[in-house]
C-alpha atoms as a PDB file:
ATOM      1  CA  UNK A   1      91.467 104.545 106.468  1.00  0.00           C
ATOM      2  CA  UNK A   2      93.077 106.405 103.279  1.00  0.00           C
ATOM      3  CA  UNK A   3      90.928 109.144 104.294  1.00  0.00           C
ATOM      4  CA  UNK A   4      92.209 109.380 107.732  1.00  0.00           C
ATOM      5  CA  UNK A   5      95.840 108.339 107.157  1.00  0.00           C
ATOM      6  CA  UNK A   6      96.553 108.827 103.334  1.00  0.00           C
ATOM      7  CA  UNK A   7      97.484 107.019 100.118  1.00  0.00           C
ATOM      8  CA  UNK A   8     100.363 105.643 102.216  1.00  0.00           C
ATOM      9  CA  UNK A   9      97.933 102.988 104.025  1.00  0.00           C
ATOM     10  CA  UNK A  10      97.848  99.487 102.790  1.00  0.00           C
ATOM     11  CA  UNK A  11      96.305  96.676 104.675  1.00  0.00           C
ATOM     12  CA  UNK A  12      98.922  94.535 106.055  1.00  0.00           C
ATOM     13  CA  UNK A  13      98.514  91.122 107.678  1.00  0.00           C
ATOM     14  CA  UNK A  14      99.396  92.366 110.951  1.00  0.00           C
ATOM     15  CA  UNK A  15      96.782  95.159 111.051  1.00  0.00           C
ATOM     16  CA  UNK A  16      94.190  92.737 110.047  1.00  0.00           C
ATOM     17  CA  UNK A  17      95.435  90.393 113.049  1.00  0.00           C
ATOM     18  CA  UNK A  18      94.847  93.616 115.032  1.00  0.00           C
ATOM     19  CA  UNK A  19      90.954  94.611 113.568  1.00  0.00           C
ATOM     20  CA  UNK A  20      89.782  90.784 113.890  1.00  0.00           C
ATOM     21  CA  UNK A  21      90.719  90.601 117.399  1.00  0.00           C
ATOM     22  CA  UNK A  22      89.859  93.835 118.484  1.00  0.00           C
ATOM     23  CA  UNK A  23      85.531  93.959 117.380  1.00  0.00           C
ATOM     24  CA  UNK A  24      84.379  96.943 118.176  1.00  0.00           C
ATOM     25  CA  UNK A  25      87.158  99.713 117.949  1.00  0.00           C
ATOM     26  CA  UNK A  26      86.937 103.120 117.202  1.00  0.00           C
ATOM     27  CA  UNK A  27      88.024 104.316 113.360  1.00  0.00           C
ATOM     28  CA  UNK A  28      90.456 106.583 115.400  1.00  0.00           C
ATOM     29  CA  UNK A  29      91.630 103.762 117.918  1.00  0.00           C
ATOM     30  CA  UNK A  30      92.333 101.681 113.780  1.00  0.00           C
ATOM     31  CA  UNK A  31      94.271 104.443 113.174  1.00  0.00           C
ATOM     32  CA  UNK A  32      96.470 104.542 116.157  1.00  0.00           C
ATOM     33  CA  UNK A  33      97.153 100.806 115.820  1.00  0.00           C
ATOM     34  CA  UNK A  34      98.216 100.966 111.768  1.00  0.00           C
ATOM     35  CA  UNK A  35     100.633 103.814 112.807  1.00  0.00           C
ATOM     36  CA  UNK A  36     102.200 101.806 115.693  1.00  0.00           C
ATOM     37  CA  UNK A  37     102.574  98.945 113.478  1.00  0.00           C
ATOM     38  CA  UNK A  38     103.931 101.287 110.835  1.00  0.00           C
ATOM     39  CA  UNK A  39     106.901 102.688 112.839  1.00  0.00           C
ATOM     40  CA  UNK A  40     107.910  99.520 114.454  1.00  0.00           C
ATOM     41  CA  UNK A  41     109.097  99.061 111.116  1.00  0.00           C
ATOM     42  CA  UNK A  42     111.356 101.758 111.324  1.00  0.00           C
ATOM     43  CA  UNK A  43     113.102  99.662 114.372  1.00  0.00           C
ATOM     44  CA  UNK A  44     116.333  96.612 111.979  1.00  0.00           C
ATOM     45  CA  UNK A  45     115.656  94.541 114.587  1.00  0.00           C
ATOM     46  CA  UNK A  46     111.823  94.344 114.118  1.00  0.00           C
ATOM     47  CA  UNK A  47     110.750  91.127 112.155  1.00  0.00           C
ATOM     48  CA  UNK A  48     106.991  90.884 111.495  1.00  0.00           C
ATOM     49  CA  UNK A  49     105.610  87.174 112.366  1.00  0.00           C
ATOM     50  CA  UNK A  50     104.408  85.352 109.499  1.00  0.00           C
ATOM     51  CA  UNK A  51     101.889  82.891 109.731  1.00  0.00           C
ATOM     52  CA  UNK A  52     102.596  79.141 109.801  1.00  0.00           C
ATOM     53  CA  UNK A  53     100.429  78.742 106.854  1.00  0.00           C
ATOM     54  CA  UNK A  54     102.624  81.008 104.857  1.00  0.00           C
ATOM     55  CA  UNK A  55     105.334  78.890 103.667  1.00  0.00           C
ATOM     56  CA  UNK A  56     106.220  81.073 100.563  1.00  0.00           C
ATOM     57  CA  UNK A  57     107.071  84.319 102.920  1.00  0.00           C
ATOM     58  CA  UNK A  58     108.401  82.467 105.376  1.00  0.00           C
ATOM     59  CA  UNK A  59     110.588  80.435 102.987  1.00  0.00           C
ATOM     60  CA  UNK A  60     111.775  83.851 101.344  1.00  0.00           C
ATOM     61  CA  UNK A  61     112.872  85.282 104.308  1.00  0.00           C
ATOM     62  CA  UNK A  62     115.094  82.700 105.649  1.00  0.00           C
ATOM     63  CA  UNK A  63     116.421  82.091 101.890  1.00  0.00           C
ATOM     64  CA  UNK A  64     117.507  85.788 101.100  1.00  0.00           C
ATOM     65  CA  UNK A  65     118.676  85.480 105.043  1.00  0.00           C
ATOM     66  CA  UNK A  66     121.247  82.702 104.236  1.00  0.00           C
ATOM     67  CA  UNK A  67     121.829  83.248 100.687  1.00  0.00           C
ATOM     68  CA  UNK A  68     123.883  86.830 100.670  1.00  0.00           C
ATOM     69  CA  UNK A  69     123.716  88.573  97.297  1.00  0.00           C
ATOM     70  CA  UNK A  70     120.588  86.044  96.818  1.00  0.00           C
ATOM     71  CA  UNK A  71     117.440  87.848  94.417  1.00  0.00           C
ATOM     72  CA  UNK A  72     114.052  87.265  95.435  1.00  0.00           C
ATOM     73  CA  UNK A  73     113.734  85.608  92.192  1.00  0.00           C
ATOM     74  CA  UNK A  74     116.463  83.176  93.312  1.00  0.00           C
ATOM     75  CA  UNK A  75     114.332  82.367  96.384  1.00  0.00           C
ATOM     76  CA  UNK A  76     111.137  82.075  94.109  1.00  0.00           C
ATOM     77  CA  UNK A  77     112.887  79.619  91.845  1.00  0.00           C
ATOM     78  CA  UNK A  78     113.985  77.669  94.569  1.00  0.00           C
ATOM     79  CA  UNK A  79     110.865  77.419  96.376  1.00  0.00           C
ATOM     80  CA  UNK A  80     108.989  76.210  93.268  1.00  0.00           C
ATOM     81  CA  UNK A  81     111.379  73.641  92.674  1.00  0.00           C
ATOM     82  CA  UNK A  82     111.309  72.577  96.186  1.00  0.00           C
ATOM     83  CA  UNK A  83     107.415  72.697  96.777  1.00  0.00           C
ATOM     84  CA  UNK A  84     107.213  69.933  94.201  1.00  0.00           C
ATOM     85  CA  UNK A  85     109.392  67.343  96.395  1.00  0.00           C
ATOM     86  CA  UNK A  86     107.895  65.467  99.348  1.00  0.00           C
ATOM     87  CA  UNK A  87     107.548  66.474 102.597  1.00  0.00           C
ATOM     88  CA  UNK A  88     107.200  64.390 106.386  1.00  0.00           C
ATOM     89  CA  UNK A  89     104.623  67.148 107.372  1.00  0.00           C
ATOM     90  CA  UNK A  90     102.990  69.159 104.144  1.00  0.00           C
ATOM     91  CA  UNK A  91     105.022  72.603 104.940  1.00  0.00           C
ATOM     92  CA  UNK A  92     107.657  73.698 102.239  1.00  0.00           C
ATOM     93  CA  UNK A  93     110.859  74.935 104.605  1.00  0.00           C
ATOM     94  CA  UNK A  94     114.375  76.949 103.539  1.00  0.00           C
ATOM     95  CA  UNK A  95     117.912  74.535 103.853  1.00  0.00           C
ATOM     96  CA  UNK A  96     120.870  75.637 102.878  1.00  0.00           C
ATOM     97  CA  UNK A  97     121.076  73.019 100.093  1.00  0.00           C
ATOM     98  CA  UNK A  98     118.165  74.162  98.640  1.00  0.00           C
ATOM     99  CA  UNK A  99     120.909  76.718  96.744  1.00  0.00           C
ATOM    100  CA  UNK A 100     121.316  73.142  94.345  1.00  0.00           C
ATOM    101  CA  UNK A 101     118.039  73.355  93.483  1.00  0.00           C
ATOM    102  CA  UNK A 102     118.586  75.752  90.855  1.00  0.00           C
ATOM    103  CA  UNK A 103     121.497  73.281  89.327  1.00  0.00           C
ATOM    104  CA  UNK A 104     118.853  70.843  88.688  1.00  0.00           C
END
């Protein structure tokens, strides 16, 4: 792939989404599909899916969301804090109050 697109490519979650489901494909039909995904980047609207099992990501997003001015650090902080707590369910999610985490 860095031959075909250029140091630029990285493997991103979303293209490998794309080559498990798709057996079979062409190198040049690969291509096509990581430069789609590429410029839909481009598009402020466009928010990439992230998988359930991905608390961390998902818990960063909807932190630095919420929390304007927030760091990623802030969010990281937070999250390790809050990982450590109970859950109903196993999955680590963003509240608002999580912000008093970092008082604690």
């Amino acid at each position: 792939m860095k031959a075909q697109i250029g140091p630029k490519f990285s493997c991103h979650s979303d293209f490998m989404d794309w080559v498990k489901a798709h057996p079979g494909k062409t190198l040049g039909e690969a291509v096509l599909q990581w430069q789609y995904l590429e410029q839909r980047k481009e598009d402020p609207q466009f928010r990439r899916n992230i998988a359930a099992h991905n608390m961390l990501s998902q818990y960063v997003r909807d932190f630095l969301a919420d929390q304007e001015g927030a760091s990623f650090k802030m969010a990281l902080a937070c999250w390790k804090r809050k990982r450590q707590l109970p859950t109903d369910d196993g999955f680590v999610r963003y509240a608002p109050e999580d912000l008093a985490l970092l008082e604690a």
